[in-house]
Protein backbone atom coordinates (compact mmCIF):
# COMPACT_ATOMS: atom_id res chain seq x y z
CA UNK A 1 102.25 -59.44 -22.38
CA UNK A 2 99.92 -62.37 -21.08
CA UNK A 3 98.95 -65.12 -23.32
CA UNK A 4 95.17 -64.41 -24.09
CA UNK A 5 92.83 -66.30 -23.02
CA UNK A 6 91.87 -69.34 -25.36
CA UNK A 7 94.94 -68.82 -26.94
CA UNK A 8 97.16 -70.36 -24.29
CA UNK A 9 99.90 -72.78 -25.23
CA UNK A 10 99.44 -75.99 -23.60
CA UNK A 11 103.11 -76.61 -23.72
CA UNK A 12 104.53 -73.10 -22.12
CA UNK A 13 101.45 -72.14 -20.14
CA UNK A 14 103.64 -69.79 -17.80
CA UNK A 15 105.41 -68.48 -21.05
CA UNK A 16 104.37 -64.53 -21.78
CA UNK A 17 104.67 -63.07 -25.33
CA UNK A 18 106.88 -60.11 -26.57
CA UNK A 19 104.91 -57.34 -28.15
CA UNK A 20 106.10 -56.09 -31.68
CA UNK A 21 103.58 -53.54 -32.40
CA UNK A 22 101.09 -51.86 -29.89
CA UNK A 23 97.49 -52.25 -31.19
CA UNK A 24 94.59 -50.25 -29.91
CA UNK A 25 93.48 -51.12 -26.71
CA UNK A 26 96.35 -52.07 -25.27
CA UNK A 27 97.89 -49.95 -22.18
CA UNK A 28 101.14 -48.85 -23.81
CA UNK A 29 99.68 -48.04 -27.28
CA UNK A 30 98.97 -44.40 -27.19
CA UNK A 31 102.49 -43.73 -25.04
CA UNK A 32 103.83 -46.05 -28.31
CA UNK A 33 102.48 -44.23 -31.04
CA UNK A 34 103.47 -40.57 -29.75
CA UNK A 35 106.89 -42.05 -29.30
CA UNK A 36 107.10 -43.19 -32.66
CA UNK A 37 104.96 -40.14 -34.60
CA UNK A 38 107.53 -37.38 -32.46
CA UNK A 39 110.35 -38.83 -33.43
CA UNK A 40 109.36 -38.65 -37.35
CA UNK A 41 108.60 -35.08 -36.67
CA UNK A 42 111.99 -34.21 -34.62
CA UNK A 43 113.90 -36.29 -37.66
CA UNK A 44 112.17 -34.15 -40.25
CA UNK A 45 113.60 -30.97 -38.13
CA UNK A 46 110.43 -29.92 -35.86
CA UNK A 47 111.02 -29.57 -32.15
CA UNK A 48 108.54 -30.61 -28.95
CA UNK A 49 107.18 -27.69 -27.22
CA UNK A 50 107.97 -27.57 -23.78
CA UNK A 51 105.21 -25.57 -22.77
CA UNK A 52 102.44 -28.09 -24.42
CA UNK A 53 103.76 -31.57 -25.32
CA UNK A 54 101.43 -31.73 -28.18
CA UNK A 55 102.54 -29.07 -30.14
CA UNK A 56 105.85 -29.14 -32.68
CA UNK A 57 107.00 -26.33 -34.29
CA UNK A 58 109.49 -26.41 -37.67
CA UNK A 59 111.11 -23.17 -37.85
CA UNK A 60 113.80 -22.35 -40.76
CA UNK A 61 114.34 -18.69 -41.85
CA UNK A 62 111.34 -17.41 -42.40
CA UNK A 63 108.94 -19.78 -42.28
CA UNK A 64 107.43 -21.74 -39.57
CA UNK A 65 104.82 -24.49 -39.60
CA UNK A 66 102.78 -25.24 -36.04
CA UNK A 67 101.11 -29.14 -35.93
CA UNK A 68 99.15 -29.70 -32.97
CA UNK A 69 98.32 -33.55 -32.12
CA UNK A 70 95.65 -35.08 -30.39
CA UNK A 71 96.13 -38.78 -30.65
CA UNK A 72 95.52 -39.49 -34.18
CA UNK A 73 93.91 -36.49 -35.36
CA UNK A 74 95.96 -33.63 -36.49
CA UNK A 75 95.92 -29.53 -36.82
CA UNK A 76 98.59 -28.42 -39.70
CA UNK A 77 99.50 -24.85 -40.51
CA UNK A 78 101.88 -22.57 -41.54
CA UNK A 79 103.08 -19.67 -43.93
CA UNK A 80 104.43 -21.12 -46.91
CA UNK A 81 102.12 -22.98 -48.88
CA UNK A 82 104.71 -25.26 -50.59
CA UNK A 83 106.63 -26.39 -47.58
CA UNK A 84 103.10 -27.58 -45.91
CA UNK A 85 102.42 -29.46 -49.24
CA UNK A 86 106.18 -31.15 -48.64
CA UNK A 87 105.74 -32.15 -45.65
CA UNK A 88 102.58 -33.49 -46.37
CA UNK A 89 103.55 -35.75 -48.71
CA UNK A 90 106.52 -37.12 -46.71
CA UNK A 91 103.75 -37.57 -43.71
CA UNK A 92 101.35 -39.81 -46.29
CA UNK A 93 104.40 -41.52 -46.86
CA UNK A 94 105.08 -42.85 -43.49
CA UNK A 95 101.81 -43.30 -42.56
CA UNK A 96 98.48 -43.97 -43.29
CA UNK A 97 96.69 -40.44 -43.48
CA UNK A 98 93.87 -38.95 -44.94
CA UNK A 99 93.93 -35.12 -45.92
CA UNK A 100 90.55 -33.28 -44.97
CA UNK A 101 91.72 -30.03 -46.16
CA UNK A 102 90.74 -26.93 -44.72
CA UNK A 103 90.39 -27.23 -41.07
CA UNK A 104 86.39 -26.97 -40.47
CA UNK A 105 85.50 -29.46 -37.71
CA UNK A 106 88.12 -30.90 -34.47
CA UNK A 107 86.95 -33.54 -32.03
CA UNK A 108 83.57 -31.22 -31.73
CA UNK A 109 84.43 -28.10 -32.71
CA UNK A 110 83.62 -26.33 -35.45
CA UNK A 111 85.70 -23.78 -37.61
CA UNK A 112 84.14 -20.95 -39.42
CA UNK A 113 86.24 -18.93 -41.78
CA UNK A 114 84.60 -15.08 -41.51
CA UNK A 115 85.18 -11.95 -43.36
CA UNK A 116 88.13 -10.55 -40.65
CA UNK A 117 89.30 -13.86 -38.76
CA UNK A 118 87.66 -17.25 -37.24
CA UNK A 119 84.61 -18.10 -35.63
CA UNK A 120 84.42 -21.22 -33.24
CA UNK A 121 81.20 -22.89 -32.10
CA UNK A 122 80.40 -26.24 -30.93
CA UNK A 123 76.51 -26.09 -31.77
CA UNK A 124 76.19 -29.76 -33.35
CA UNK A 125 77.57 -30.93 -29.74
CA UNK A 126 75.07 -28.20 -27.86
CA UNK A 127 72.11 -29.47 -29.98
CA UNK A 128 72.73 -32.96 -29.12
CA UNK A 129 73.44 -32.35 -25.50
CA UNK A 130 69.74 -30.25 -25.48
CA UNK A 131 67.93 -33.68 -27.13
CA UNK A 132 69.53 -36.21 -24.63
CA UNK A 133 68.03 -33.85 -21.98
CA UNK A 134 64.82 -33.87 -23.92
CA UNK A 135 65.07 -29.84 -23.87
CA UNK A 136 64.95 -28.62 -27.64
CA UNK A 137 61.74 -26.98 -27.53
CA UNK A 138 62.55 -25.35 -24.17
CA UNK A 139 61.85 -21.79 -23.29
CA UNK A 140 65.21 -19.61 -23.76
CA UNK A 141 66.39 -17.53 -20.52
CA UNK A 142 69.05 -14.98 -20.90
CA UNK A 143 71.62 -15.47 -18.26
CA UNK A 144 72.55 -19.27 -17.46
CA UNK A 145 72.41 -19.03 -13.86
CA UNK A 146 70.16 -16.99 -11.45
CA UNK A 147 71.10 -13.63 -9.82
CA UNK A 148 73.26 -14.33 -6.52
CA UNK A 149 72.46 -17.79 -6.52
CA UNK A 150 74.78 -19.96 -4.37
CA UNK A 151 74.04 -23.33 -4.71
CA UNK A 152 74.37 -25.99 -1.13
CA UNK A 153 74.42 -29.87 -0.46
CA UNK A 154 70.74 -29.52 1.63
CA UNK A 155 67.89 -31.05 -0.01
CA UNK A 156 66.31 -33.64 -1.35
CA UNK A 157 68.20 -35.79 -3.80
CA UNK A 158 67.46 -36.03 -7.27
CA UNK A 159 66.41 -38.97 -8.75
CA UNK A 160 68.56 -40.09 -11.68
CA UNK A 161 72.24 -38.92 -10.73
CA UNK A 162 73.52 -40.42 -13.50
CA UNK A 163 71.59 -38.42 -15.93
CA UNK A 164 73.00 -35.24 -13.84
CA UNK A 165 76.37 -36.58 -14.64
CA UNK A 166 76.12 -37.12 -17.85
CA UNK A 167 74.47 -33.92 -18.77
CA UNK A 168 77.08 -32.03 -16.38
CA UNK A 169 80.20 -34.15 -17.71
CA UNK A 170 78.94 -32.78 -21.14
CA UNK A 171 78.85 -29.26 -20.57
CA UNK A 172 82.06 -28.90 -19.10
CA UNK A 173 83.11 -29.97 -22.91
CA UNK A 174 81.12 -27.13 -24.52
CA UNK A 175 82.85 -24.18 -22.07
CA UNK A 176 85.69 -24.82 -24.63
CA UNK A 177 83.98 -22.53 -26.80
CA UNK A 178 81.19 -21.10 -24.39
CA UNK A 179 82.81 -19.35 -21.67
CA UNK A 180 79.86 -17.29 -20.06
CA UNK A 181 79.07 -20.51 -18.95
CA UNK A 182 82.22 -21.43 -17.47
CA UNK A 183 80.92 -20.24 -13.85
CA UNK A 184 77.74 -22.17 -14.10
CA UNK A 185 79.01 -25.26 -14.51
CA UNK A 186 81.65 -25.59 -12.03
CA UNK A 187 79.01 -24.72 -9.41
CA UNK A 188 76.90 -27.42 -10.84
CA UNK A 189 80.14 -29.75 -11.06
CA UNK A 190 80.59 -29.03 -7.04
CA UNK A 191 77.81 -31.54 -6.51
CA UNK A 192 78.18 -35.08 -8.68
CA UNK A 193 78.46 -36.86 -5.82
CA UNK A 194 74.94 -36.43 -4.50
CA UNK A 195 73.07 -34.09 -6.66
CA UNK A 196 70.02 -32.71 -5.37
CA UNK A 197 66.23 -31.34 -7.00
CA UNK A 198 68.01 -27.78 -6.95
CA UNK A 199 70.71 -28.75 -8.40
CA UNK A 200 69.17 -30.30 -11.54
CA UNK A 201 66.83 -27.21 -12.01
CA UNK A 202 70.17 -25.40 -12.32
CA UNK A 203 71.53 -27.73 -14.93
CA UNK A 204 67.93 -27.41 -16.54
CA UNK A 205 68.67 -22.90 -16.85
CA UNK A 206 71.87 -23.42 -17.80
CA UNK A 207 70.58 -25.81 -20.94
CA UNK A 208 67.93 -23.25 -21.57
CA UNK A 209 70.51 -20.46 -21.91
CA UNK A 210 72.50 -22.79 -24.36
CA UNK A 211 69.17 -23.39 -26.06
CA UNK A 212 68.69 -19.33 -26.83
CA UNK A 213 72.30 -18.85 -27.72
CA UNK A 214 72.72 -22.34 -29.60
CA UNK A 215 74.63 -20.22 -32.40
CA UNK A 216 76.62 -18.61 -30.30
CA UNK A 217 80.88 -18.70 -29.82
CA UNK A 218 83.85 -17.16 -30.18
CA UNK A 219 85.64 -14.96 -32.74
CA UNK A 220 89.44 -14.45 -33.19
CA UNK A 221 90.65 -11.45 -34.50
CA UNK A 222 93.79 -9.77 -35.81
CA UNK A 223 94.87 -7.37 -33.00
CA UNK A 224 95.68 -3.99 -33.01
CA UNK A 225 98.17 -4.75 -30.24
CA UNK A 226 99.40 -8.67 -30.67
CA UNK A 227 102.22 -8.19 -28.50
CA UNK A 228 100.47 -8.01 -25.35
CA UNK A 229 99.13 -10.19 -22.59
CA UNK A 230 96.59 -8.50 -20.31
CA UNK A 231 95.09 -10.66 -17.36
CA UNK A 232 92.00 -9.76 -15.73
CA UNK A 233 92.03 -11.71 -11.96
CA UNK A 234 88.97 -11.98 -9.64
CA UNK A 235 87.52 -13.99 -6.65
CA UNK A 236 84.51 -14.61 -4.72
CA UNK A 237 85.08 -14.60 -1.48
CA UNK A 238 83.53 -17.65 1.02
CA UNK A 239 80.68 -17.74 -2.03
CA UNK A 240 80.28 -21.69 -1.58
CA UNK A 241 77.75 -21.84 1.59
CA UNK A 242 78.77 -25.61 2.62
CA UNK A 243 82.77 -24.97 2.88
CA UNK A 244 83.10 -21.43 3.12
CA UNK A 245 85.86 -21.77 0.27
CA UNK A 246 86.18 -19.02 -2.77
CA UNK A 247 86.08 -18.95 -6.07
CA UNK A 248 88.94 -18.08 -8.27
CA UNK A 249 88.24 -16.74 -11.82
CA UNK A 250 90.57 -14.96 -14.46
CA UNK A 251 90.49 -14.36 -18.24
CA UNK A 252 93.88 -13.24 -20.08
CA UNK A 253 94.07 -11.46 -23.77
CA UNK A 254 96.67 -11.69 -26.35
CA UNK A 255 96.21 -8.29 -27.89
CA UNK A 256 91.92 -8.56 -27.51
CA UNK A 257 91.79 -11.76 -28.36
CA UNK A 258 90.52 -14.51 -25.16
CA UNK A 259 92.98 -16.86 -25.14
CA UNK A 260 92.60 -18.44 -22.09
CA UNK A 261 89.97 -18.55 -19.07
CA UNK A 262 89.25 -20.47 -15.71
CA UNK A 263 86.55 -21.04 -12.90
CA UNK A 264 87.62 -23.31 -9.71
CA UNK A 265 86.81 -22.99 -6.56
CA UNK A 266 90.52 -22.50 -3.82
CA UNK A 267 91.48 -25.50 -1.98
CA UNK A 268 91.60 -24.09 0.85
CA UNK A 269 89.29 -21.38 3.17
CA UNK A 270 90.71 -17.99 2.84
CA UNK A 271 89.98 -15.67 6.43
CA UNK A 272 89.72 -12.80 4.19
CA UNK A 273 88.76 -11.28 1.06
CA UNK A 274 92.74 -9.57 0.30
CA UNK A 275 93.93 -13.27 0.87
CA UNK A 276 91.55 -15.09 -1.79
CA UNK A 277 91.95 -12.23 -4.20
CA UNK A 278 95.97 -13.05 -3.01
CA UNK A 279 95.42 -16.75 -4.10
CA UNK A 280 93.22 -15.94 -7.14
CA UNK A 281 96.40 -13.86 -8.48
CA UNK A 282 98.93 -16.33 -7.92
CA UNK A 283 96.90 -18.28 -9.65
CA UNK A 284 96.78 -16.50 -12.56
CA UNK A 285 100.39 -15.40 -12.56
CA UNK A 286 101.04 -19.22 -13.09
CA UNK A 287 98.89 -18.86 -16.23
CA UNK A 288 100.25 -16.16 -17.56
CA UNK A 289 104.18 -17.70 -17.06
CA UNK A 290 102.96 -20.67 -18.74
CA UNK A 291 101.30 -18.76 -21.74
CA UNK A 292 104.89 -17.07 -22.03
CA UNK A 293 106.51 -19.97 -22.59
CA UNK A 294 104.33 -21.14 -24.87
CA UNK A 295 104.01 -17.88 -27.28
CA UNK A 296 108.01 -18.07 -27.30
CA UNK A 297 107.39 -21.71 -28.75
CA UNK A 298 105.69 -20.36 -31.13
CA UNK A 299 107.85 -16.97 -32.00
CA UNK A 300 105.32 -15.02 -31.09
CA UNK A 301 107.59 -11.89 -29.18
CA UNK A 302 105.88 -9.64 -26.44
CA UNK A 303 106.46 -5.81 -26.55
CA UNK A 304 105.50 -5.28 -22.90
CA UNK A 305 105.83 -7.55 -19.55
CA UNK A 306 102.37 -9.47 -19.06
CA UNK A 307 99.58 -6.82 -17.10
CA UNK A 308 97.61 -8.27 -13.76
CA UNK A 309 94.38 -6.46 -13.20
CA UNK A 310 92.62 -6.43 -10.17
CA UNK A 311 89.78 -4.84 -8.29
CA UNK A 312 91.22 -5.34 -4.65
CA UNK A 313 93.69 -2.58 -3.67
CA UNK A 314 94.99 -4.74 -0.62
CA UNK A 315 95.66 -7.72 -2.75
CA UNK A 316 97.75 -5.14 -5.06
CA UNK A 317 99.35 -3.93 -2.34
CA UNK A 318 100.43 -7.31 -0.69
CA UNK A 319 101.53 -8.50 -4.30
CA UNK A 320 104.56 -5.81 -4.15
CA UNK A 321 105.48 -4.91 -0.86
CA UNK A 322 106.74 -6.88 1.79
CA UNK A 323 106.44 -5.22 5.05
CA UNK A 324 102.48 -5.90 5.16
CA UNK A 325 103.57 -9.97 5.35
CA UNK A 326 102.86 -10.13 8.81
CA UNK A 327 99.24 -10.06 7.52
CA UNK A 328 99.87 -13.16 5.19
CA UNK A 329 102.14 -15.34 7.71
CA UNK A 330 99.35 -18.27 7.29
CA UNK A 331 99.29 -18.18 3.83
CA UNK A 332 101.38 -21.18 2.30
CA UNK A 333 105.41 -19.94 0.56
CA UNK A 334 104.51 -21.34 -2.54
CA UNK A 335 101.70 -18.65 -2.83
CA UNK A 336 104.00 -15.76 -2.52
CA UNK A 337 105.71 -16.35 -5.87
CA UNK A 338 103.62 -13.66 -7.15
CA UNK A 339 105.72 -10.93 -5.10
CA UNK A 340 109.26 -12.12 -6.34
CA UNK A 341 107.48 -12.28 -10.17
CA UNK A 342 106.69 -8.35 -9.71
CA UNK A 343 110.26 -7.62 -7.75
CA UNK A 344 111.85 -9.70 -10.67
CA UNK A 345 109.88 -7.42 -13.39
CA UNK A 346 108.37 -10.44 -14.64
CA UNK A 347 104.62 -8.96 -14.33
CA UNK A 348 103.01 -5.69 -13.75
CA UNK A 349 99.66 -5.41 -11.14
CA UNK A 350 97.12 -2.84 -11.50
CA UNK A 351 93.96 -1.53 -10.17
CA UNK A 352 90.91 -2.16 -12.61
CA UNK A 353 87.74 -0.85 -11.30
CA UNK A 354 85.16 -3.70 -10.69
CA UNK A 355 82.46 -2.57 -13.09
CA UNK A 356 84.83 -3.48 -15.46
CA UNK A 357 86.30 -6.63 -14.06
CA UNK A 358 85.80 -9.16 -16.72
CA UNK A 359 86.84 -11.98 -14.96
CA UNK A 360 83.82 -11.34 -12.54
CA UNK A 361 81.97 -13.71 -14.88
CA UNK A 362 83.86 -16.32 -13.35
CA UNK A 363 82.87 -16.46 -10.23
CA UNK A 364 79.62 -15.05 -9.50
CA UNK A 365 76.53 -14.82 -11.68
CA UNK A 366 76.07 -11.70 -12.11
CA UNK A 367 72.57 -9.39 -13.12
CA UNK A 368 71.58 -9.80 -17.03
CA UNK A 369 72.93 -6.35 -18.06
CA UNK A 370 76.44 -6.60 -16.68
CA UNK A 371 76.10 -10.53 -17.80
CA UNK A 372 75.95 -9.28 -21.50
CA UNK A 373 78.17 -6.86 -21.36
CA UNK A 374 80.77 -9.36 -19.76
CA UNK A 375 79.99 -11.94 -22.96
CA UNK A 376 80.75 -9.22 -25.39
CA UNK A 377 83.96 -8.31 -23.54
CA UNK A 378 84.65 -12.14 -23.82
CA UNK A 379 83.88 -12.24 -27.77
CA UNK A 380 81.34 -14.71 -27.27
CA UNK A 381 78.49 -13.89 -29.94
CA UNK A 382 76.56 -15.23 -33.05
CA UNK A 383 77.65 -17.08 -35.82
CA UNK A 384 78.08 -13.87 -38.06
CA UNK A 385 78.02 -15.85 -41.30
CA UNK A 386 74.42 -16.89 -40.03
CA UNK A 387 73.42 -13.67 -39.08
CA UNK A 388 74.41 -12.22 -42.47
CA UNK A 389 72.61 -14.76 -44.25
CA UNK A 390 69.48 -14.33 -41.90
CA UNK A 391 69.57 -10.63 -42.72
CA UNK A 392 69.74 -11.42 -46.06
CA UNK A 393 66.68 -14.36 -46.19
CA UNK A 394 64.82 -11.55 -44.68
CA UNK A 395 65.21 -8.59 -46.44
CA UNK A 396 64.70 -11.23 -49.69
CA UNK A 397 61.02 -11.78 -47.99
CA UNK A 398 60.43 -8.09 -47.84
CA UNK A 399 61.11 -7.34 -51.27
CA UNK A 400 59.03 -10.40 -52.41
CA UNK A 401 55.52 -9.19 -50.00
CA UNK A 402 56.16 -5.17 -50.99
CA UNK A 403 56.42 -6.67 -54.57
């Protein structure tokens, strides 16, 4: 590296010095450190996940431990209490850790242990992100965007972009945990370039949703049927008014648990509405693959080949037979991978009726009674350790006015 400046040696002013040890800041350090914390874990018999880099898996016999890295902070867990205490110790001892215990908070979100599983939230981050927009005492709406609304580039500009970024930029973080947001901000994320009056009033619901549901997120569950993957696929065809483009949405189960979810709007304009249901399938059979890869990671075995739902009969029908590809001849080759993953047995495709297409959440907003409906189907709700102890604060005040 360069001699810094002020610290330049007026005898070898051209001369550059070698680098023993990457420090923060510097370029190289975090591609330094994961070099030199994976190979501790591969010597101590863990392997790299090919399906996420940042997960290593130990697996001997019987029992397996899962660590999950994010630069320096660390997930740790496993089945056998004594071999997560060993390695443990032999991670202290090579470097310098600190042991929080039970997993509780991660860059944001928050960890609740319930009665019959987990409960994630992120309502410290939603709190703060309602006081930096000044909107704490705001009045609570019920669905985060309005009915049919399709936002467009025409109108006047708003004042203080960067304050739309910011707040924008922000909520993208919290659809981590929140996805019945998910669609609402990617139409708001369409515009950071030049956002306009409209488009701030629709960052403005969206905050006032978060503000009535600020204890809401999502609970994990043991399934009745783990050994399943079950993909719900949708698309809204030409919704975005300025580029005629749609917008892809799908959400995929492990057994009934959400495991994985998207919003984006296709690259490219779609003439009809079997091709950008076509494109919205493809897109996520490449989901599903990669969640394949990664369950067999982590040992998790499925019973039955992956399920693709979806509400257009003519995308079905395109997905698994070839004679109607005259119809498809501008649609690019890497698209058709879908057909030779359901000629290969790879994935099924079925018809789901659209009253009950989940991933409709995704890309449209939809009217407040199918919206809720979606967001239980989604296992976004309450914090139920809060609303036990609610119930029980109140019935406590009953007792002490009857009394």
């Amino acid at each position: 590296m360069e001699q810094p400046p002020g610290y330049i040696d007026p005898r070898f002013p051209d001369h550059v010095c070698k680098l023993q040890k990457a420090l923060y800041g510097l370029k190289q350090a975090p591609r330094a450190w994961f070099q030199r914390f994976s190979s501790f874990l591969i010597h101590l018999g863990f392997y790299c996940s090919r399906a996420d880099p940042s997960l290593f898996v130990f697996h001997r016999h019987s029992d397996i431990l899962y660590l999950l890295l994010y630069v320096d902070d660390i997930i740790l867990t496993g089945n056998n209490p004594s071999i997560l205490d060993s390695f443990a110790t032999k991670l202290h001892s090579e470097f310098a850790t600190k042991d929080l215990g039970s997993l509780s908070y991660f860059l944001g979100l928050e960890a609740i242990p319930t009665a019959d599983g987990l409960f994630l939230s992120q309502l410290k981050y939603a709190r703060d992100i309602l006081a930096r927009a000044t909107l704490l005492e705001s009045k609570p709406v019920h669905t985060p965007m309005v009915v049919s609304q399709q936002l467009s580039s025409v109108g006047p500009l708003f004042s203080d972009p960067t304050l739309y970024r910011s707040l924008v930029g922000a909520l993208q973080y919290l659809t981590i945990t929140r996805p019945d947001i998910a669609h609402a901000v990617n139409s708001v994320s369409q515009f950071l370039h030049s956002p306009t009056a409209d488009h701030f009033f629709a960052v403005k619901r969206i905050l006032r949703y978060v503000k009535g549901t600020l204890h809401y997120g999502m609970s994990f569950r043991p399934s009745a049927s783990p050994g399943t993957l079950v993909a719900y696929s949708d698309a809204d065809w030409a919704g975005c008014p300025d580029t005629r483009r749609s917008t892809s949405g799908y959400s995929i189960y492990l057994g009934d648990t959400l495991v994985s979810w998207s919003a984006k709007k296709q690259p490219t304009v779609s003439c009809s509405s079997c091709e950008s249901e076509y494109r919205a399938l493809a897109l996520t059979a490449a989901e599903l693959i990669w969640l394949t890869h990664l369950l067999l990671d982590l040992r998790v075995s499925l019973h039955e080949r992956p399920l693709l739902l979806c509400d257009n009969k003519n995308a079905l029908f395109l997905s698994s037979n070839p004679i109607v590809h005259k119809r498809a001849k501008h649609v690019e080759l890497d698209i058709h991978f879908l057909r030779e993953l359901v000629a290969a047995g790879k994935i099924r495709t079925q018809y789901v009726p659209s009253h009950l297409q989940v991933a409709d959440i995704f890309t449209k907003s939809v009217s407040q009674t199918l919206f809720q409906f979606f967001r239980f189907k989604l296992h976004v709700c309450p914090n139920p350790t809060l609303s036990l102890r609610g119930v029980v604060e109140d019935h406590a005040k009953t007792e002490h006015c009857t009394v």
